[in-house]
Structure formats: structure tokens, C-alpha cells
C-alpha atoms as a PDB file:
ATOM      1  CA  UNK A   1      13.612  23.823   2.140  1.00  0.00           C
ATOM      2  CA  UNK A   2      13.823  24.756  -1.326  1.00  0.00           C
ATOM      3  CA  UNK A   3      17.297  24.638  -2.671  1.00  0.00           C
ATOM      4  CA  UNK A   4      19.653  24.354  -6.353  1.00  0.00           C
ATOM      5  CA  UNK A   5      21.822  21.946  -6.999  1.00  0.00           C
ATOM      6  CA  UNK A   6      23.880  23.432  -9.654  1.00  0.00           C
ATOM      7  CA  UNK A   7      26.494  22.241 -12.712  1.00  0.00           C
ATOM      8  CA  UNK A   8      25.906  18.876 -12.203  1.00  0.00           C
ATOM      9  CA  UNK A   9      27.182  16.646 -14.358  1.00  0.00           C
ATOM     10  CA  UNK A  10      24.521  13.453 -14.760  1.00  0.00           C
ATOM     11  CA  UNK A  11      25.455  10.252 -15.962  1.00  0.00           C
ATOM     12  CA  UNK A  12      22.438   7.712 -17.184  1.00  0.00           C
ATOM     13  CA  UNK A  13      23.363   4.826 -19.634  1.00  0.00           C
ATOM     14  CA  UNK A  14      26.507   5.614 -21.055  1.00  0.00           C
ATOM     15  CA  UNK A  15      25.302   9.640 -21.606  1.00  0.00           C
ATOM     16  CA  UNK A  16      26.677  12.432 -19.272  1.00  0.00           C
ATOM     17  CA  UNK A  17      24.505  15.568 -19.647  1.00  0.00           C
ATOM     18  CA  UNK A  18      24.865  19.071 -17.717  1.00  0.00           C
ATOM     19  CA  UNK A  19      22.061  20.358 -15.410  1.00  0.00           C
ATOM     20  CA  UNK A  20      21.096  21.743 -12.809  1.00  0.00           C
ATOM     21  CA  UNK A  21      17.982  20.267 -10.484  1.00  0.00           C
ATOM     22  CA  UNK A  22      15.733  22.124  -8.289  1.00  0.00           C
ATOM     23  CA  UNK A  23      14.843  20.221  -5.196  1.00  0.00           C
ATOM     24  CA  UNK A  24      12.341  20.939  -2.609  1.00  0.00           C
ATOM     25  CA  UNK A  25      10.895  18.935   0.427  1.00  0.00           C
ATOM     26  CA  UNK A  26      13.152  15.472  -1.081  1.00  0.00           C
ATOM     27  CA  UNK A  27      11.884  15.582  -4.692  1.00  0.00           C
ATOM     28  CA  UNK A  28      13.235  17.032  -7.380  1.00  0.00           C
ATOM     29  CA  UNK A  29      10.882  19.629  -8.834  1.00  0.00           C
ATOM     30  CA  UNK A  30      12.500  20.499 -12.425  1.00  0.00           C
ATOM     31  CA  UNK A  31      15.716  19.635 -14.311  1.00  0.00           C
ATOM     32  CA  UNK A  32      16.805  22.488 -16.566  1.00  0.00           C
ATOM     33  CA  UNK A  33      20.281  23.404 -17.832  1.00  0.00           C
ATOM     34  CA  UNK A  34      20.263  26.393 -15.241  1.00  0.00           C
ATOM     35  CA  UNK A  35      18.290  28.538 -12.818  1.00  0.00           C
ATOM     36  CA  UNK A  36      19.904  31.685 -13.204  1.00  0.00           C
ATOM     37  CA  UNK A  37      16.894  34.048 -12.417  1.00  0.00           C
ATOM     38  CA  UNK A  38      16.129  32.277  -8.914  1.00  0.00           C
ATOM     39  CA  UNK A  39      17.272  32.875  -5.431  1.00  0.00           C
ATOM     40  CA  UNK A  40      17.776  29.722  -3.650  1.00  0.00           C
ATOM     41  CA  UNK A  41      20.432  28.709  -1.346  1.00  0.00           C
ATOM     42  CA  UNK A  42      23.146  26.397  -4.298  1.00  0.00           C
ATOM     43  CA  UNK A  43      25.101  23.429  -4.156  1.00  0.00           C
ATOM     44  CA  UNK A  44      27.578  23.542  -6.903  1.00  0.00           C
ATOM     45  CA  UNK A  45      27.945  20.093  -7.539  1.00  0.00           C
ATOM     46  CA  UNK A  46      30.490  20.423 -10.567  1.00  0.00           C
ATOM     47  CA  UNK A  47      33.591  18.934  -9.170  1.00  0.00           C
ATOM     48  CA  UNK A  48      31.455  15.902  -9.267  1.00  0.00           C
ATOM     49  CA  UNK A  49      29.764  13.157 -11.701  1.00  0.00           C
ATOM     50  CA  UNK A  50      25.974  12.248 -10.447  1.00  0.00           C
ATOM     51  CA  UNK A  51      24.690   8.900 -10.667  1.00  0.00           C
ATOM     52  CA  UNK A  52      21.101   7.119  -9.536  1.00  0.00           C
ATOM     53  CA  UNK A  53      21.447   5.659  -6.978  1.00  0.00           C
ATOM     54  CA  UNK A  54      21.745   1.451  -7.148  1.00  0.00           C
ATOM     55  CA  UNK A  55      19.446  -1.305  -7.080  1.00  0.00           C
ATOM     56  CA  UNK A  56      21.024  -4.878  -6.109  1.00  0.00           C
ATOM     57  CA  UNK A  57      19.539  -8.158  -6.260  1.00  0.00           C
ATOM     58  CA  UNK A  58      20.303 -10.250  -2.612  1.00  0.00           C
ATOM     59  CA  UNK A  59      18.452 -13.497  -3.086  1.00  0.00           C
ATOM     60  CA  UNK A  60      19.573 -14.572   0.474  1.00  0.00           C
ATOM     61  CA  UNK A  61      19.198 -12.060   2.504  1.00  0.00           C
ATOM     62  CA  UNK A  62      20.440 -13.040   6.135  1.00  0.00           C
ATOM     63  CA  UNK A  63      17.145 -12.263   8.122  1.00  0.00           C
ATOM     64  CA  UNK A  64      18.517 -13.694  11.252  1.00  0.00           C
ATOM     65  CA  UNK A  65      21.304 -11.509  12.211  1.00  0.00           C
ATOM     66  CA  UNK A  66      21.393  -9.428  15.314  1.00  0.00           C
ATOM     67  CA  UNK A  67      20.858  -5.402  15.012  1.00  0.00           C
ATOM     68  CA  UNK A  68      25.050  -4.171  15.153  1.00  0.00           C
ATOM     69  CA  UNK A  69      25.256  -7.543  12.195  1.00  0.00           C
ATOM     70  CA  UNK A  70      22.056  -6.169  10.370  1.00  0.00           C
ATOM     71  CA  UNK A  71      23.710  -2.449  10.558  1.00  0.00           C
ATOM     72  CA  UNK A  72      26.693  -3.557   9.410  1.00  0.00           C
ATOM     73  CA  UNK A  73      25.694  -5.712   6.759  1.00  0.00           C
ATOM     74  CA  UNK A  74      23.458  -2.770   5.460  1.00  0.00           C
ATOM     75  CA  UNK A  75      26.563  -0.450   5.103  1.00  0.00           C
ATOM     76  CA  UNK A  76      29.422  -3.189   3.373  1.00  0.00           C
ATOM     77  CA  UNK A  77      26.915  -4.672   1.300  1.00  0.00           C
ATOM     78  CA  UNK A  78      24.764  -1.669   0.266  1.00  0.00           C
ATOM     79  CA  UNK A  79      24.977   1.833   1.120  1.00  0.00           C
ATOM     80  CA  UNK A  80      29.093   1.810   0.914  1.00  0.00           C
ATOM     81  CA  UNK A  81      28.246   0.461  -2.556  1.00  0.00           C
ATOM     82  CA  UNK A  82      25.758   3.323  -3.742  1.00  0.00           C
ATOM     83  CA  UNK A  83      22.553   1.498  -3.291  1.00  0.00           C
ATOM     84  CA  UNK A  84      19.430   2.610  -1.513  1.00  0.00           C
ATOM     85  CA  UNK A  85      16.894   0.239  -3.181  1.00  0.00           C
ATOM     86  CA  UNK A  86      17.422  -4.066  -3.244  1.00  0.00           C
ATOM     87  CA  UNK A  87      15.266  -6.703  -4.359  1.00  0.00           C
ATOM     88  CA  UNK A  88      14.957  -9.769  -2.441  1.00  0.00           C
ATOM     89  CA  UNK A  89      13.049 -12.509  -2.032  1.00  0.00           C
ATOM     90  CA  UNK A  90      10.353 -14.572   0.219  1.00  0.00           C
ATOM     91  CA  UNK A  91      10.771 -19.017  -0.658  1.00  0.00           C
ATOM     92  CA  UNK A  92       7.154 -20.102  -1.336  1.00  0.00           C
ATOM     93  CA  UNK A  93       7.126 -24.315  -1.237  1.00  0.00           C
ATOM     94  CA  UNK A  94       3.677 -24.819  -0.902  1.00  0.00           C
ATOM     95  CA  UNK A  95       0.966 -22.627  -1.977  1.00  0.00           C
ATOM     96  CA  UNK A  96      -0.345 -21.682   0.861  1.00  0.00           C
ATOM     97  CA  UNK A  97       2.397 -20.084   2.195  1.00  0.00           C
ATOM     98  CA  UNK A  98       2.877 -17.229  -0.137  1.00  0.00           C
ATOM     99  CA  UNK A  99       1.322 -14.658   2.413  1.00  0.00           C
ATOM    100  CA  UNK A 100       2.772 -15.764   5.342  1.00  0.00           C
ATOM    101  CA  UNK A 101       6.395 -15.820   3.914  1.00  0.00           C
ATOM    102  CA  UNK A 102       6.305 -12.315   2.143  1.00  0.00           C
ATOM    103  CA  UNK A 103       4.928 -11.292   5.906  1.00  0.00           C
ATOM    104  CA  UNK A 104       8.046 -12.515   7.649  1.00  0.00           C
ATOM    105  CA  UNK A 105      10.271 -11.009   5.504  1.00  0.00           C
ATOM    106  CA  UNK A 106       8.275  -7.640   5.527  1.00  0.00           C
ATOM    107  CA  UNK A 107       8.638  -8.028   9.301  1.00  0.00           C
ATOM    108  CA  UNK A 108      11.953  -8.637   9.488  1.00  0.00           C
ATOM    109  CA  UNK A 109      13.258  -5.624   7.199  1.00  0.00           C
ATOM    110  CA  UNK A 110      11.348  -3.408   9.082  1.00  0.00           C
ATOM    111  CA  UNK A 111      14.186  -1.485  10.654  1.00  0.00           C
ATOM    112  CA  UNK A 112      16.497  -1.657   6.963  1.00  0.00           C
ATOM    113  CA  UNK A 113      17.566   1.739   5.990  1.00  0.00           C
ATOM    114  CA  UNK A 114      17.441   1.796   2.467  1.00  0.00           C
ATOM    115  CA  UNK A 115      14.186   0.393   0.367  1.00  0.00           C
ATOM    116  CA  UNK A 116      13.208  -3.021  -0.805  1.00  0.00           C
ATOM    117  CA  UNK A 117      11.334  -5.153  -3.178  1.00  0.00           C
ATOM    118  CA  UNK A 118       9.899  -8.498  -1.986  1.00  0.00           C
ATOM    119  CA  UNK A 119       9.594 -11.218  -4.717  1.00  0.00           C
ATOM    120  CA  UNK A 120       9.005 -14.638  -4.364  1.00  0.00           C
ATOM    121  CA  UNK A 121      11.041 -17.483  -5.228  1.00  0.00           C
ATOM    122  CA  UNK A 122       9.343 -20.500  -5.994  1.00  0.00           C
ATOM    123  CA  UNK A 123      10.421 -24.476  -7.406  1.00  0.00           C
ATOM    124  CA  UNK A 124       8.816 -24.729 -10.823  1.00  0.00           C
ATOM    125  CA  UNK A 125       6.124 -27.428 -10.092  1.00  0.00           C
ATOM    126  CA  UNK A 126       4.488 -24.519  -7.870  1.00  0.00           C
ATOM    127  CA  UNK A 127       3.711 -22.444 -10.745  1.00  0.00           C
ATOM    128  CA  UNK A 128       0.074 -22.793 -11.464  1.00  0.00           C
ATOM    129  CA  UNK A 129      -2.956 -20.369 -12.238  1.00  0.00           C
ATOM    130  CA  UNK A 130      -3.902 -20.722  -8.460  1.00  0.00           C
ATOM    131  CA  UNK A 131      -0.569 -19.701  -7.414  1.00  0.00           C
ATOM    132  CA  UNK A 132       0.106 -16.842  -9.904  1.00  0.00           C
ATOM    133  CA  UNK A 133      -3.409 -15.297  -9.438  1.00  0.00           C
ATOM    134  CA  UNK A 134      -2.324 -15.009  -5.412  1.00  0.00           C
ATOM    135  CA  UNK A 135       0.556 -13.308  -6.330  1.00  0.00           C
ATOM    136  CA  UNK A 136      -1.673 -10.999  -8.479  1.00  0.00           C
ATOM    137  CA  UNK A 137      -3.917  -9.992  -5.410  1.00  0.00           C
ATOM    138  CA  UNK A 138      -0.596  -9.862  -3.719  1.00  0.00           C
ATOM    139  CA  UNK A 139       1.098  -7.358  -5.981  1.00  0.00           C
ATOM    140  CA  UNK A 140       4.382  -9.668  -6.347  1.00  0.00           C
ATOM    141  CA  UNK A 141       6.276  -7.549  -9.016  1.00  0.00           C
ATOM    142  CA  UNK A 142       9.032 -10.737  -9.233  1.00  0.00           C
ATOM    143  CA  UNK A 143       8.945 -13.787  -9.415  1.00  0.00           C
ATOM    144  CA  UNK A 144      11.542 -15.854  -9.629  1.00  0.00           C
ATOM    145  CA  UNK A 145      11.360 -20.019 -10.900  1.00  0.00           C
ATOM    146  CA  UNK A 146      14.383 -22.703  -9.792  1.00  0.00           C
ATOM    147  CA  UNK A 147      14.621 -24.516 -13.182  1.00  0.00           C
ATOM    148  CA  UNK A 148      16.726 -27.974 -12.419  1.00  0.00           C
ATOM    149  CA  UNK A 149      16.219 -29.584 -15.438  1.00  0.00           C
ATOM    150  CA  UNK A 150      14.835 -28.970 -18.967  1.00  0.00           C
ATOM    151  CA  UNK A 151      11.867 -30.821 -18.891  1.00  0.00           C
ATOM    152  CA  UNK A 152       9.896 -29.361 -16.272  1.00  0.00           C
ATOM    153  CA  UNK A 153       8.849 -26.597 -18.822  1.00  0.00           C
ATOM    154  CA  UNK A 154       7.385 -28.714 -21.094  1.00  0.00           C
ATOM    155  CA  UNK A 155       4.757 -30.325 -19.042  1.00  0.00           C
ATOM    156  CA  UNK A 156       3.215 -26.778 -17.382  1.00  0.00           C
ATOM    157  CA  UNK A 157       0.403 -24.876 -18.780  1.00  0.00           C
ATOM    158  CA  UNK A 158       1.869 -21.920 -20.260  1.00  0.00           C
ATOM    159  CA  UNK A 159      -1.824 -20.578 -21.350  1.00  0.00           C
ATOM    160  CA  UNK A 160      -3.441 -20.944 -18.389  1.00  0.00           C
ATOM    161  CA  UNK A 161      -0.449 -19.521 -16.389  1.00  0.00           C
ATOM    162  CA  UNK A 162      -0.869 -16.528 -19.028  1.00  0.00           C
ATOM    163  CA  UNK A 163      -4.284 -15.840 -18.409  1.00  0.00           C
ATOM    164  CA  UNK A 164      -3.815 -15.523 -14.666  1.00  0.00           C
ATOM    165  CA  UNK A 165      -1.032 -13.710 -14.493  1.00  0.00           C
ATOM    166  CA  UNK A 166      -3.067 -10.895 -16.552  1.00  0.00           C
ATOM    167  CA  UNK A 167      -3.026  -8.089 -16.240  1.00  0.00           C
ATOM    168  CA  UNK A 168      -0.385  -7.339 -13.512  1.00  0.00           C
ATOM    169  CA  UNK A 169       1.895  -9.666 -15.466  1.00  0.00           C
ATOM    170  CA  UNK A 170       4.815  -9.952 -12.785  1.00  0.00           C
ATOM    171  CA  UNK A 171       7.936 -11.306 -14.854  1.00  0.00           C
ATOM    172  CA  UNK A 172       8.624 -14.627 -14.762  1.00  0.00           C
ATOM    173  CA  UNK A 173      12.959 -14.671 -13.581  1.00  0.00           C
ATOM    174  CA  UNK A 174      14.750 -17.899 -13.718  1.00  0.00           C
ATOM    175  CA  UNK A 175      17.211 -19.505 -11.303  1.00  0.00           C
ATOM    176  CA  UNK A 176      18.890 -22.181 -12.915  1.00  0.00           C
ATOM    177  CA  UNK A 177      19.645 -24.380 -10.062  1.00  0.00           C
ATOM    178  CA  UNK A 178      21.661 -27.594 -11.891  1.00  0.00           C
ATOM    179  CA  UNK A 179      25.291 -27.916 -11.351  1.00  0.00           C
ATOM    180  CA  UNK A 180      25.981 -29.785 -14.507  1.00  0.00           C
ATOM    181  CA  UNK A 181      26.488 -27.006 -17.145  1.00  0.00           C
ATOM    182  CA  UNK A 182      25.813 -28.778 -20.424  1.00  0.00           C
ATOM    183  CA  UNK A 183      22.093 -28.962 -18.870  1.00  0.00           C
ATOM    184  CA  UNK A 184      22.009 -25.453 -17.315  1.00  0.00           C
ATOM    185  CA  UNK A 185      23.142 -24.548 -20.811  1.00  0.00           C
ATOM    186  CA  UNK A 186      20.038 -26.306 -21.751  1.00  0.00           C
ATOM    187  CA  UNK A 187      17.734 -24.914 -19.738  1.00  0.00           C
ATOM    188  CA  UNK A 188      18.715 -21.543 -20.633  1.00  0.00           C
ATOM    189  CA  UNK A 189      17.863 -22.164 -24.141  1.00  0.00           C
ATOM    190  CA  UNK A 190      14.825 -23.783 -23.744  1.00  0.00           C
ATOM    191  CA  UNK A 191      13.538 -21.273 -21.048  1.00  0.00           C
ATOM    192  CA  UNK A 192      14.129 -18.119 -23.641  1.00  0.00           C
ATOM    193  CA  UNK A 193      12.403 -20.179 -26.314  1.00  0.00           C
ATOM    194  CA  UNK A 194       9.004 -21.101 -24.312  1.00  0.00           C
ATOM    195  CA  UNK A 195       9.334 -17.466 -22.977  1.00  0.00           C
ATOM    196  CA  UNK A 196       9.137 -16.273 -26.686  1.00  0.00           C
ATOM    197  CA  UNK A 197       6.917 -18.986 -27.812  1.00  0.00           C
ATOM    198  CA  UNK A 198       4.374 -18.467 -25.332  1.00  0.00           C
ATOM    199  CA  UNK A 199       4.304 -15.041 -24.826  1.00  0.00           C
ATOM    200  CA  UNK A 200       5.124 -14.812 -21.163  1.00  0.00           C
ATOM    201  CA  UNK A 201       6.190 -11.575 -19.238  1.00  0.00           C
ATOM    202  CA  UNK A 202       9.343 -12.748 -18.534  1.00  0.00           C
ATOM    203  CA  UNK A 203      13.336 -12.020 -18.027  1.00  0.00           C
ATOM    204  CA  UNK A 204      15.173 -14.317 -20.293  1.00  0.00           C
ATOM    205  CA  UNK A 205      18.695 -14.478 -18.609  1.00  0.00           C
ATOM    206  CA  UNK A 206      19.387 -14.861 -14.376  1.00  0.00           C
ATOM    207  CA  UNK A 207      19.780 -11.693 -12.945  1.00  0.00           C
ATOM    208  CA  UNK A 208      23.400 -11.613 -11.123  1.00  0.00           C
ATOM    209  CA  UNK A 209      23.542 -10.932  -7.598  1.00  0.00           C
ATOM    210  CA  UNK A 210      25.861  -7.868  -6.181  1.00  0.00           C
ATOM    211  CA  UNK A 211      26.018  -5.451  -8.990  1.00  0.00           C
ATOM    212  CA  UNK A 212      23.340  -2.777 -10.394  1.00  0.00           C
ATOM    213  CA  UNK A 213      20.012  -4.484 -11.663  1.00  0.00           C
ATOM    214  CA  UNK A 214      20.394  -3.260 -15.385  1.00  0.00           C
ATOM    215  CA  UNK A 215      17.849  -0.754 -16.505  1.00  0.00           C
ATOM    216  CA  UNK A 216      15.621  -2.845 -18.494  1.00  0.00           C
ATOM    217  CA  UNK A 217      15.063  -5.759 -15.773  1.00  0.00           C
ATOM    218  CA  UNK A 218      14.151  -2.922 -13.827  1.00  0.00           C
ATOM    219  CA  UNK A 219      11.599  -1.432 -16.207  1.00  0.00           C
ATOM    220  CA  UNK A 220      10.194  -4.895 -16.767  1.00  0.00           C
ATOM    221  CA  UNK A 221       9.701  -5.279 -12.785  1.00  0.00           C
ATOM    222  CA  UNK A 222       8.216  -1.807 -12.683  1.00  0.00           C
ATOM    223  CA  UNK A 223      11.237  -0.535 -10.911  1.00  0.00           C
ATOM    224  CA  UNK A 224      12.195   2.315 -12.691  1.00  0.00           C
ATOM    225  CA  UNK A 225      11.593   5.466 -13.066  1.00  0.00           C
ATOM    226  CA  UNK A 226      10.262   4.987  -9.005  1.00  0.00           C
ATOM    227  CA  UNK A 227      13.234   4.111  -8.008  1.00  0.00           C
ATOM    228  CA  UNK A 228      16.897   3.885  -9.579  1.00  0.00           C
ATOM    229  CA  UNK A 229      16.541   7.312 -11.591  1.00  0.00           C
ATOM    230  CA  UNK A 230      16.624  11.078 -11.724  1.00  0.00           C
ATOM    231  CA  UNK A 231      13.968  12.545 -12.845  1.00  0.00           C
ATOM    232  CA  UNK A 232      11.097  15.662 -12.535  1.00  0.00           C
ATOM    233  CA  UNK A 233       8.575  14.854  -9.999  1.00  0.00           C
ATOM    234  CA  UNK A 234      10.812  12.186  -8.466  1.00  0.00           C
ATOM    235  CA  UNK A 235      12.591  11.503  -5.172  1.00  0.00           C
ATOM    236  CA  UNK A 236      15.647  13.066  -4.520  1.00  0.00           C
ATOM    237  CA  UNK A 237      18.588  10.093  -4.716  1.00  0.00           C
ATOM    238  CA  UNK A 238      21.577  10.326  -6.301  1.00  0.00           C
ATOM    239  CA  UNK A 239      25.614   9.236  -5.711  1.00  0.00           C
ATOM    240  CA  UNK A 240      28.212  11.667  -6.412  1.00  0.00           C
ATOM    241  CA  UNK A 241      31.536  10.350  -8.050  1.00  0.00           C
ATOM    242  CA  UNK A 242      34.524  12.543  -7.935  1.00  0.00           C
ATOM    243  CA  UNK A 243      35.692  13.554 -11.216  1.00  0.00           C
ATOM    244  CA  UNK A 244      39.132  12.457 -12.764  1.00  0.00           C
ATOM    245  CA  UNK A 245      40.868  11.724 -16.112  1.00  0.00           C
ATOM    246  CA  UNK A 246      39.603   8.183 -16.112  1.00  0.00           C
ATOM    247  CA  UNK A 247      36.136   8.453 -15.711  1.00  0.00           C
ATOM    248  CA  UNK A 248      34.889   9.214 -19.189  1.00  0.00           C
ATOM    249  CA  UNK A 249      32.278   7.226 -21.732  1.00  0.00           C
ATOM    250  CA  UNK A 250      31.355   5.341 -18.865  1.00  0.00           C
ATOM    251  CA  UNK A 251      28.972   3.039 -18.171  1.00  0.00           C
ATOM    252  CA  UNK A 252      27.408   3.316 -14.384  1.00  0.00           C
ATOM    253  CA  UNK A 253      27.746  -0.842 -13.867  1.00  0.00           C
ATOM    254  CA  UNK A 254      31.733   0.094 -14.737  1.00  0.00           C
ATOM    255  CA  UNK A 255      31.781   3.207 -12.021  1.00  0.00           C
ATOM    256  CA  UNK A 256      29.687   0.458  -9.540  1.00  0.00           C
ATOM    257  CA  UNK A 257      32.414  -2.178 -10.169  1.00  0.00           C
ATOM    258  CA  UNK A 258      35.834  -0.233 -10.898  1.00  0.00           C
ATOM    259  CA  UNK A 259      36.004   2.928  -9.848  1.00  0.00           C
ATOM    260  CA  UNK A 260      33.718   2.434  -5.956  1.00  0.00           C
ATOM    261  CA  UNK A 261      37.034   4.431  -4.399  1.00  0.00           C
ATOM    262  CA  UNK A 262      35.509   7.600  -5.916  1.00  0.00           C
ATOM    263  CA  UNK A 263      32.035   7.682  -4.585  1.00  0.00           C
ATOM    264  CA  UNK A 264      32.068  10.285  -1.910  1.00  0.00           C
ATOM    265  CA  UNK A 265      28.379  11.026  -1.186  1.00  0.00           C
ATOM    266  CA  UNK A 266      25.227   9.353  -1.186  1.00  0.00           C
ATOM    267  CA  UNK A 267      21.452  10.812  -1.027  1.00  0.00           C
ATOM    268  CA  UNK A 268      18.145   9.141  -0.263  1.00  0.00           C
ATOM    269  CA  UNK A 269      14.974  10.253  -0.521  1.00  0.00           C
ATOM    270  CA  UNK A 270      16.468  13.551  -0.082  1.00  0.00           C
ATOM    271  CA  UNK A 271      18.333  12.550   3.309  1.00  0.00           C
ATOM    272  CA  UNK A 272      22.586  12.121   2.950  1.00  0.00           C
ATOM    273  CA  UNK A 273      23.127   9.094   4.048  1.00  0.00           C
ATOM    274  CA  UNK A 274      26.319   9.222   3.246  1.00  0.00           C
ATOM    275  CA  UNK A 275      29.386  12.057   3.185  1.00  0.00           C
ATOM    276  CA  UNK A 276      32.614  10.149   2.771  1.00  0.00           C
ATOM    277  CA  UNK A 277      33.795   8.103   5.420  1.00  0.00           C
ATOM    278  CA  UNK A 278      30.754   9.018   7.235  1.00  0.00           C
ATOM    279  CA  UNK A 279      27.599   6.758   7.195  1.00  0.00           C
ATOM    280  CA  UNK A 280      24.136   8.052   8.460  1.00  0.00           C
ATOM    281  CA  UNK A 281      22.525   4.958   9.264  1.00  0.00           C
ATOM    282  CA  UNK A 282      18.529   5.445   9.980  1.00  0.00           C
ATOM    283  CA  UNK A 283      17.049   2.238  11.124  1.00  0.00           C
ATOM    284  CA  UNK A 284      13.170   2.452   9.366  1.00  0.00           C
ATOM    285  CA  UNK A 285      14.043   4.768   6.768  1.00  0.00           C
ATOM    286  CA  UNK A 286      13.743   2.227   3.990  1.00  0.00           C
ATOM    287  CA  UNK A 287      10.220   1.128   3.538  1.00  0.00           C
ATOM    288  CA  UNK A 288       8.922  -1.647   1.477  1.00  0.00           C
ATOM    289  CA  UNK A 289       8.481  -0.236  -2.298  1.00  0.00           C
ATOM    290  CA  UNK A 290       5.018  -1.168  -4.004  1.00  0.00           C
ATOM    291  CA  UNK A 291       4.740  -1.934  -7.566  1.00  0.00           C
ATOM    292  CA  UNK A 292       1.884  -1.297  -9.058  1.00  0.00           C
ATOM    293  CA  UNK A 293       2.318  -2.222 -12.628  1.00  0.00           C
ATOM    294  CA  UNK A 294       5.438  -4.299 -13.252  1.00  0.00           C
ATOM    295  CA  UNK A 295       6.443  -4.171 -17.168  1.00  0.00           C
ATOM    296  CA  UNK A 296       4.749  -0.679 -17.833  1.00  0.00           C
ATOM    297  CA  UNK A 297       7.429   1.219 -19.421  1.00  0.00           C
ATOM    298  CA  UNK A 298       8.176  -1.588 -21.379  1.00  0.00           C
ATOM    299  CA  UNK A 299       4.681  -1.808 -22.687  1.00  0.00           C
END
């Protein structure tokens, strides 16, 4: 079906803009500021402020739980919160168990509703050429490094590890794992530093768990525009806010954290998945996003 939404009032980074989108089959087909010459059945969408939809970071996803847990942790933790796309992550110790542990959790989000990215996690001795150029043939768009102490970036090979992580060039993310905070303080410092030194595709800062991945992690990761955005020639997802006094030169991480009371609807891939206090859950409707080159619109 082929249909208007009309008036809407689109918030991306801080800019609200008025528009109107023509959708058909899930996608969005054209964004202009109006359609007044066509025919189609409209949704007048101006009591309303339109937002992307979310992407969160969940770093330990529970993989374990039974189907009614699973469907409810879906709903607290994602869709409730605006958020149809999350990144997570498969724990690599050894080498050769990259495959098998991106696998299981492929397997195991198989029935998730909303759509996810599979990175791996990995302790810092494990990145090596060998390593990096499996995640290559893999297409791992993330990866992310436990840094405990300063010194374990001085003794890897930051050329080699270059050279095979070209040209897909996944972003190096770091966890900094020490508890002492003059060291993590450290670490920080000296991870940016190589980073910059050495050329790396990398993120310089952690990436905080439970609120929107900011737009230009997600560009680095090859997230957006795929996913997280509304744009021509895209899917259809979106989260409508209702309007009110308050909600004005706003940022969306601010509407995500502050103002979650107002979000009424949610769309994905077309589909409402959410109206209200009513959820839509569709076990299998998320599917396991591909990247296929991380860092592009950053390029």
C-alpha cells in the first residue's frame, strides 16, 4: 500500500524540519515538504514530533532466558524505549573460536523482534593480524578490546594489525576493564594517542550501554544511514513523540532519556510495533543486520 504521512515534524541532531514522507511497501520513497497533487490515503502526523528510531549498545545480552523472559526483556529494555536496532556482542578468548561464538549468538537471537549487530569482544593479547583478518572474512563491523592496563598497547603491532584490518577496517572500541581509576584514566589517554598515532579505525571513548549509540559511532560502524535514520530509499522506522511546551531545541539522546513518557508510537520496517500501551511483539522480525563497509560515511 502506498500511503502519505503528512506535517510531520522530524527531529535529527538538534534540527526539527517539516515534511511530509511518501511510503510504500515499508520504505520511504521521497521526503518533500508536501504532496499536495497526489491521492493517497494520509496520516497527518502533526500533533506529533518524529524521531529515528534507537540503536542501544547491550554488551551482555542474557542469551539464556526462557521465551515469556526473552519477550519481556525485548519490550522493558528496547522497544518501550524506542529502539528497533542493538549492537551486541560474541566473547572471542581464543582465536579459533571467533566463528563458532558469533554462530551461537546468531542462533540464539533468532526469534528477537527488533534487529541486531554482532561484534566481538575480545582481551587485548588476542588482537593479531591472524585474528583481525578472520574478522575481515567474517564481516565483524565492531570490535571491541578489554584494555586492563596501559601497557598492553605498547607491545602489539599496530602496523601489522593495520594492514590486515584493510580494507573493511572494523573500528577498534575499547572496554576499559580496571577498577582503579587513576589507571583507567591512563589507559584512556594512551589508547586515543596510539589510535591517533597509528592511524587505526578506531572509537576513541567507551561507548555507554542503555542510551542511543550517538550518530558518529554509528557512521564509523557503518550503522547509519541503514539503520537509525530517515531517509529516501530507506526503511520505514520512526518513533512519534507527542508534542508539548517542553520539547523544543532538543537533542534526541535528551527525548530518549527525559521525556520517554511521551513516546506513543513506534514503527519498524514499516510494521507498528508499537501504539501506546500496546506492544506488537513479532518473534523473527528482527534479523541480523550486515555491514558491509563499516566507517564509509566517515571516509
Amino acid at each position: 500500500m502506498t500511503y502519505i504521512i503528512e506535517n510531520a515534524t522530524i527531529l535529527k541532531e538538534r534540527r526539527m524540519t517539516k515534511a511530509s514522507l511518501l511510503i510504500e511497501k515499508g520504505k520511504i520513497l521521497s521526503i518533500r515538504p508536501d504532496y499536495k497533487r497526489y491521492r493517497f490515503i494520509r496520516m497527518n502526523a502533526s500533533s506529533f514530533i518524529m524521531t529515528p528510531t534507537s540503536t542501544l549498545l547491550n554488551k551482555e545480552f542474557p542469551l539464556d532466558l526462557t521465551f515469556q523472559e526473552l519477550k519481556h526483556y525485548f519490550i522493558n529494555e528496547f522497544i518501550l524505549k524506542g529502539c528497533t536496532t542493538f549492537i551486541t556482542v560474541a566473547k572471542v578468548n581464543h582465536e579459533h573460536e571467533l566463528s563458532k561464538e558469533i554462530k551461537r549468538v546468531h542462533t540464539r537471537l533468532l526469534n528477537s523482534p527488533i534487529d541486531y549487530i554482532i561484534g566481538v569482544r575480545i582481551p587485548s593479547r588476542l588482537l593479531t593480524p591472524a585474528l583481525l583478518r578472520k574478522c575481515k572474512r567474517e564481516k565483524v563491523p565492531a570490535i571491541f578490546v578489554d584494555i586492563h592496563h596501559v601497557d598492553e598497547l605498547a607491545a602489539l603491532p599496530w602496523g601489522w594489525l593495520r594492514e590486515a584490518m584493510f580494507p573493511y577496517n572494523s573500528p577498534l572500541i575499547p572496554i576499559f576493564v580496571n577498577s582503579d581509576e587513576k589507571e583507567r584514566n591512563e589507559a584512556k589517554i594512551k589508547w586515543k594517542r596510539v589510535m591517533e598515532k597509528e592511524k587505526m579505525p578506531s572509537i576513541n571513548e567507551e561507548i555507554a550501554e542503555n542510551e542511543p549509540v550517538p550518530y558518529p559511532i554509528l557512521k564509523k560502524i557503518g550503522i547509519f544511514p541503514k539503520k537509525s535514520s530517515i531517509h529516501q530509499g530507506l526503511e520505514l522506522s520512526y518513533n512519534l513523540y507527542l508534542k508539548s511546551r517542553e520539547i523544543r531545541n532538543i537533542e534526541e539522546a535528551e527525548l530518549f532519556h527525559y521525556h520517554r513518557h511521551m513516546l506513543v508510537h513506534s514503527v519498524h520496517k514499516g510494521e507498528v510495533i508499537r501504539a501506546q500501551d500496546y506492544i506488537d511483539f513479532r518473534p523473527g522480525f528482527g534479523e541480523h543486520v550486515k555491514i558491509d563497509t563499516p566507517s564509509y560515511f566517515t571516509i
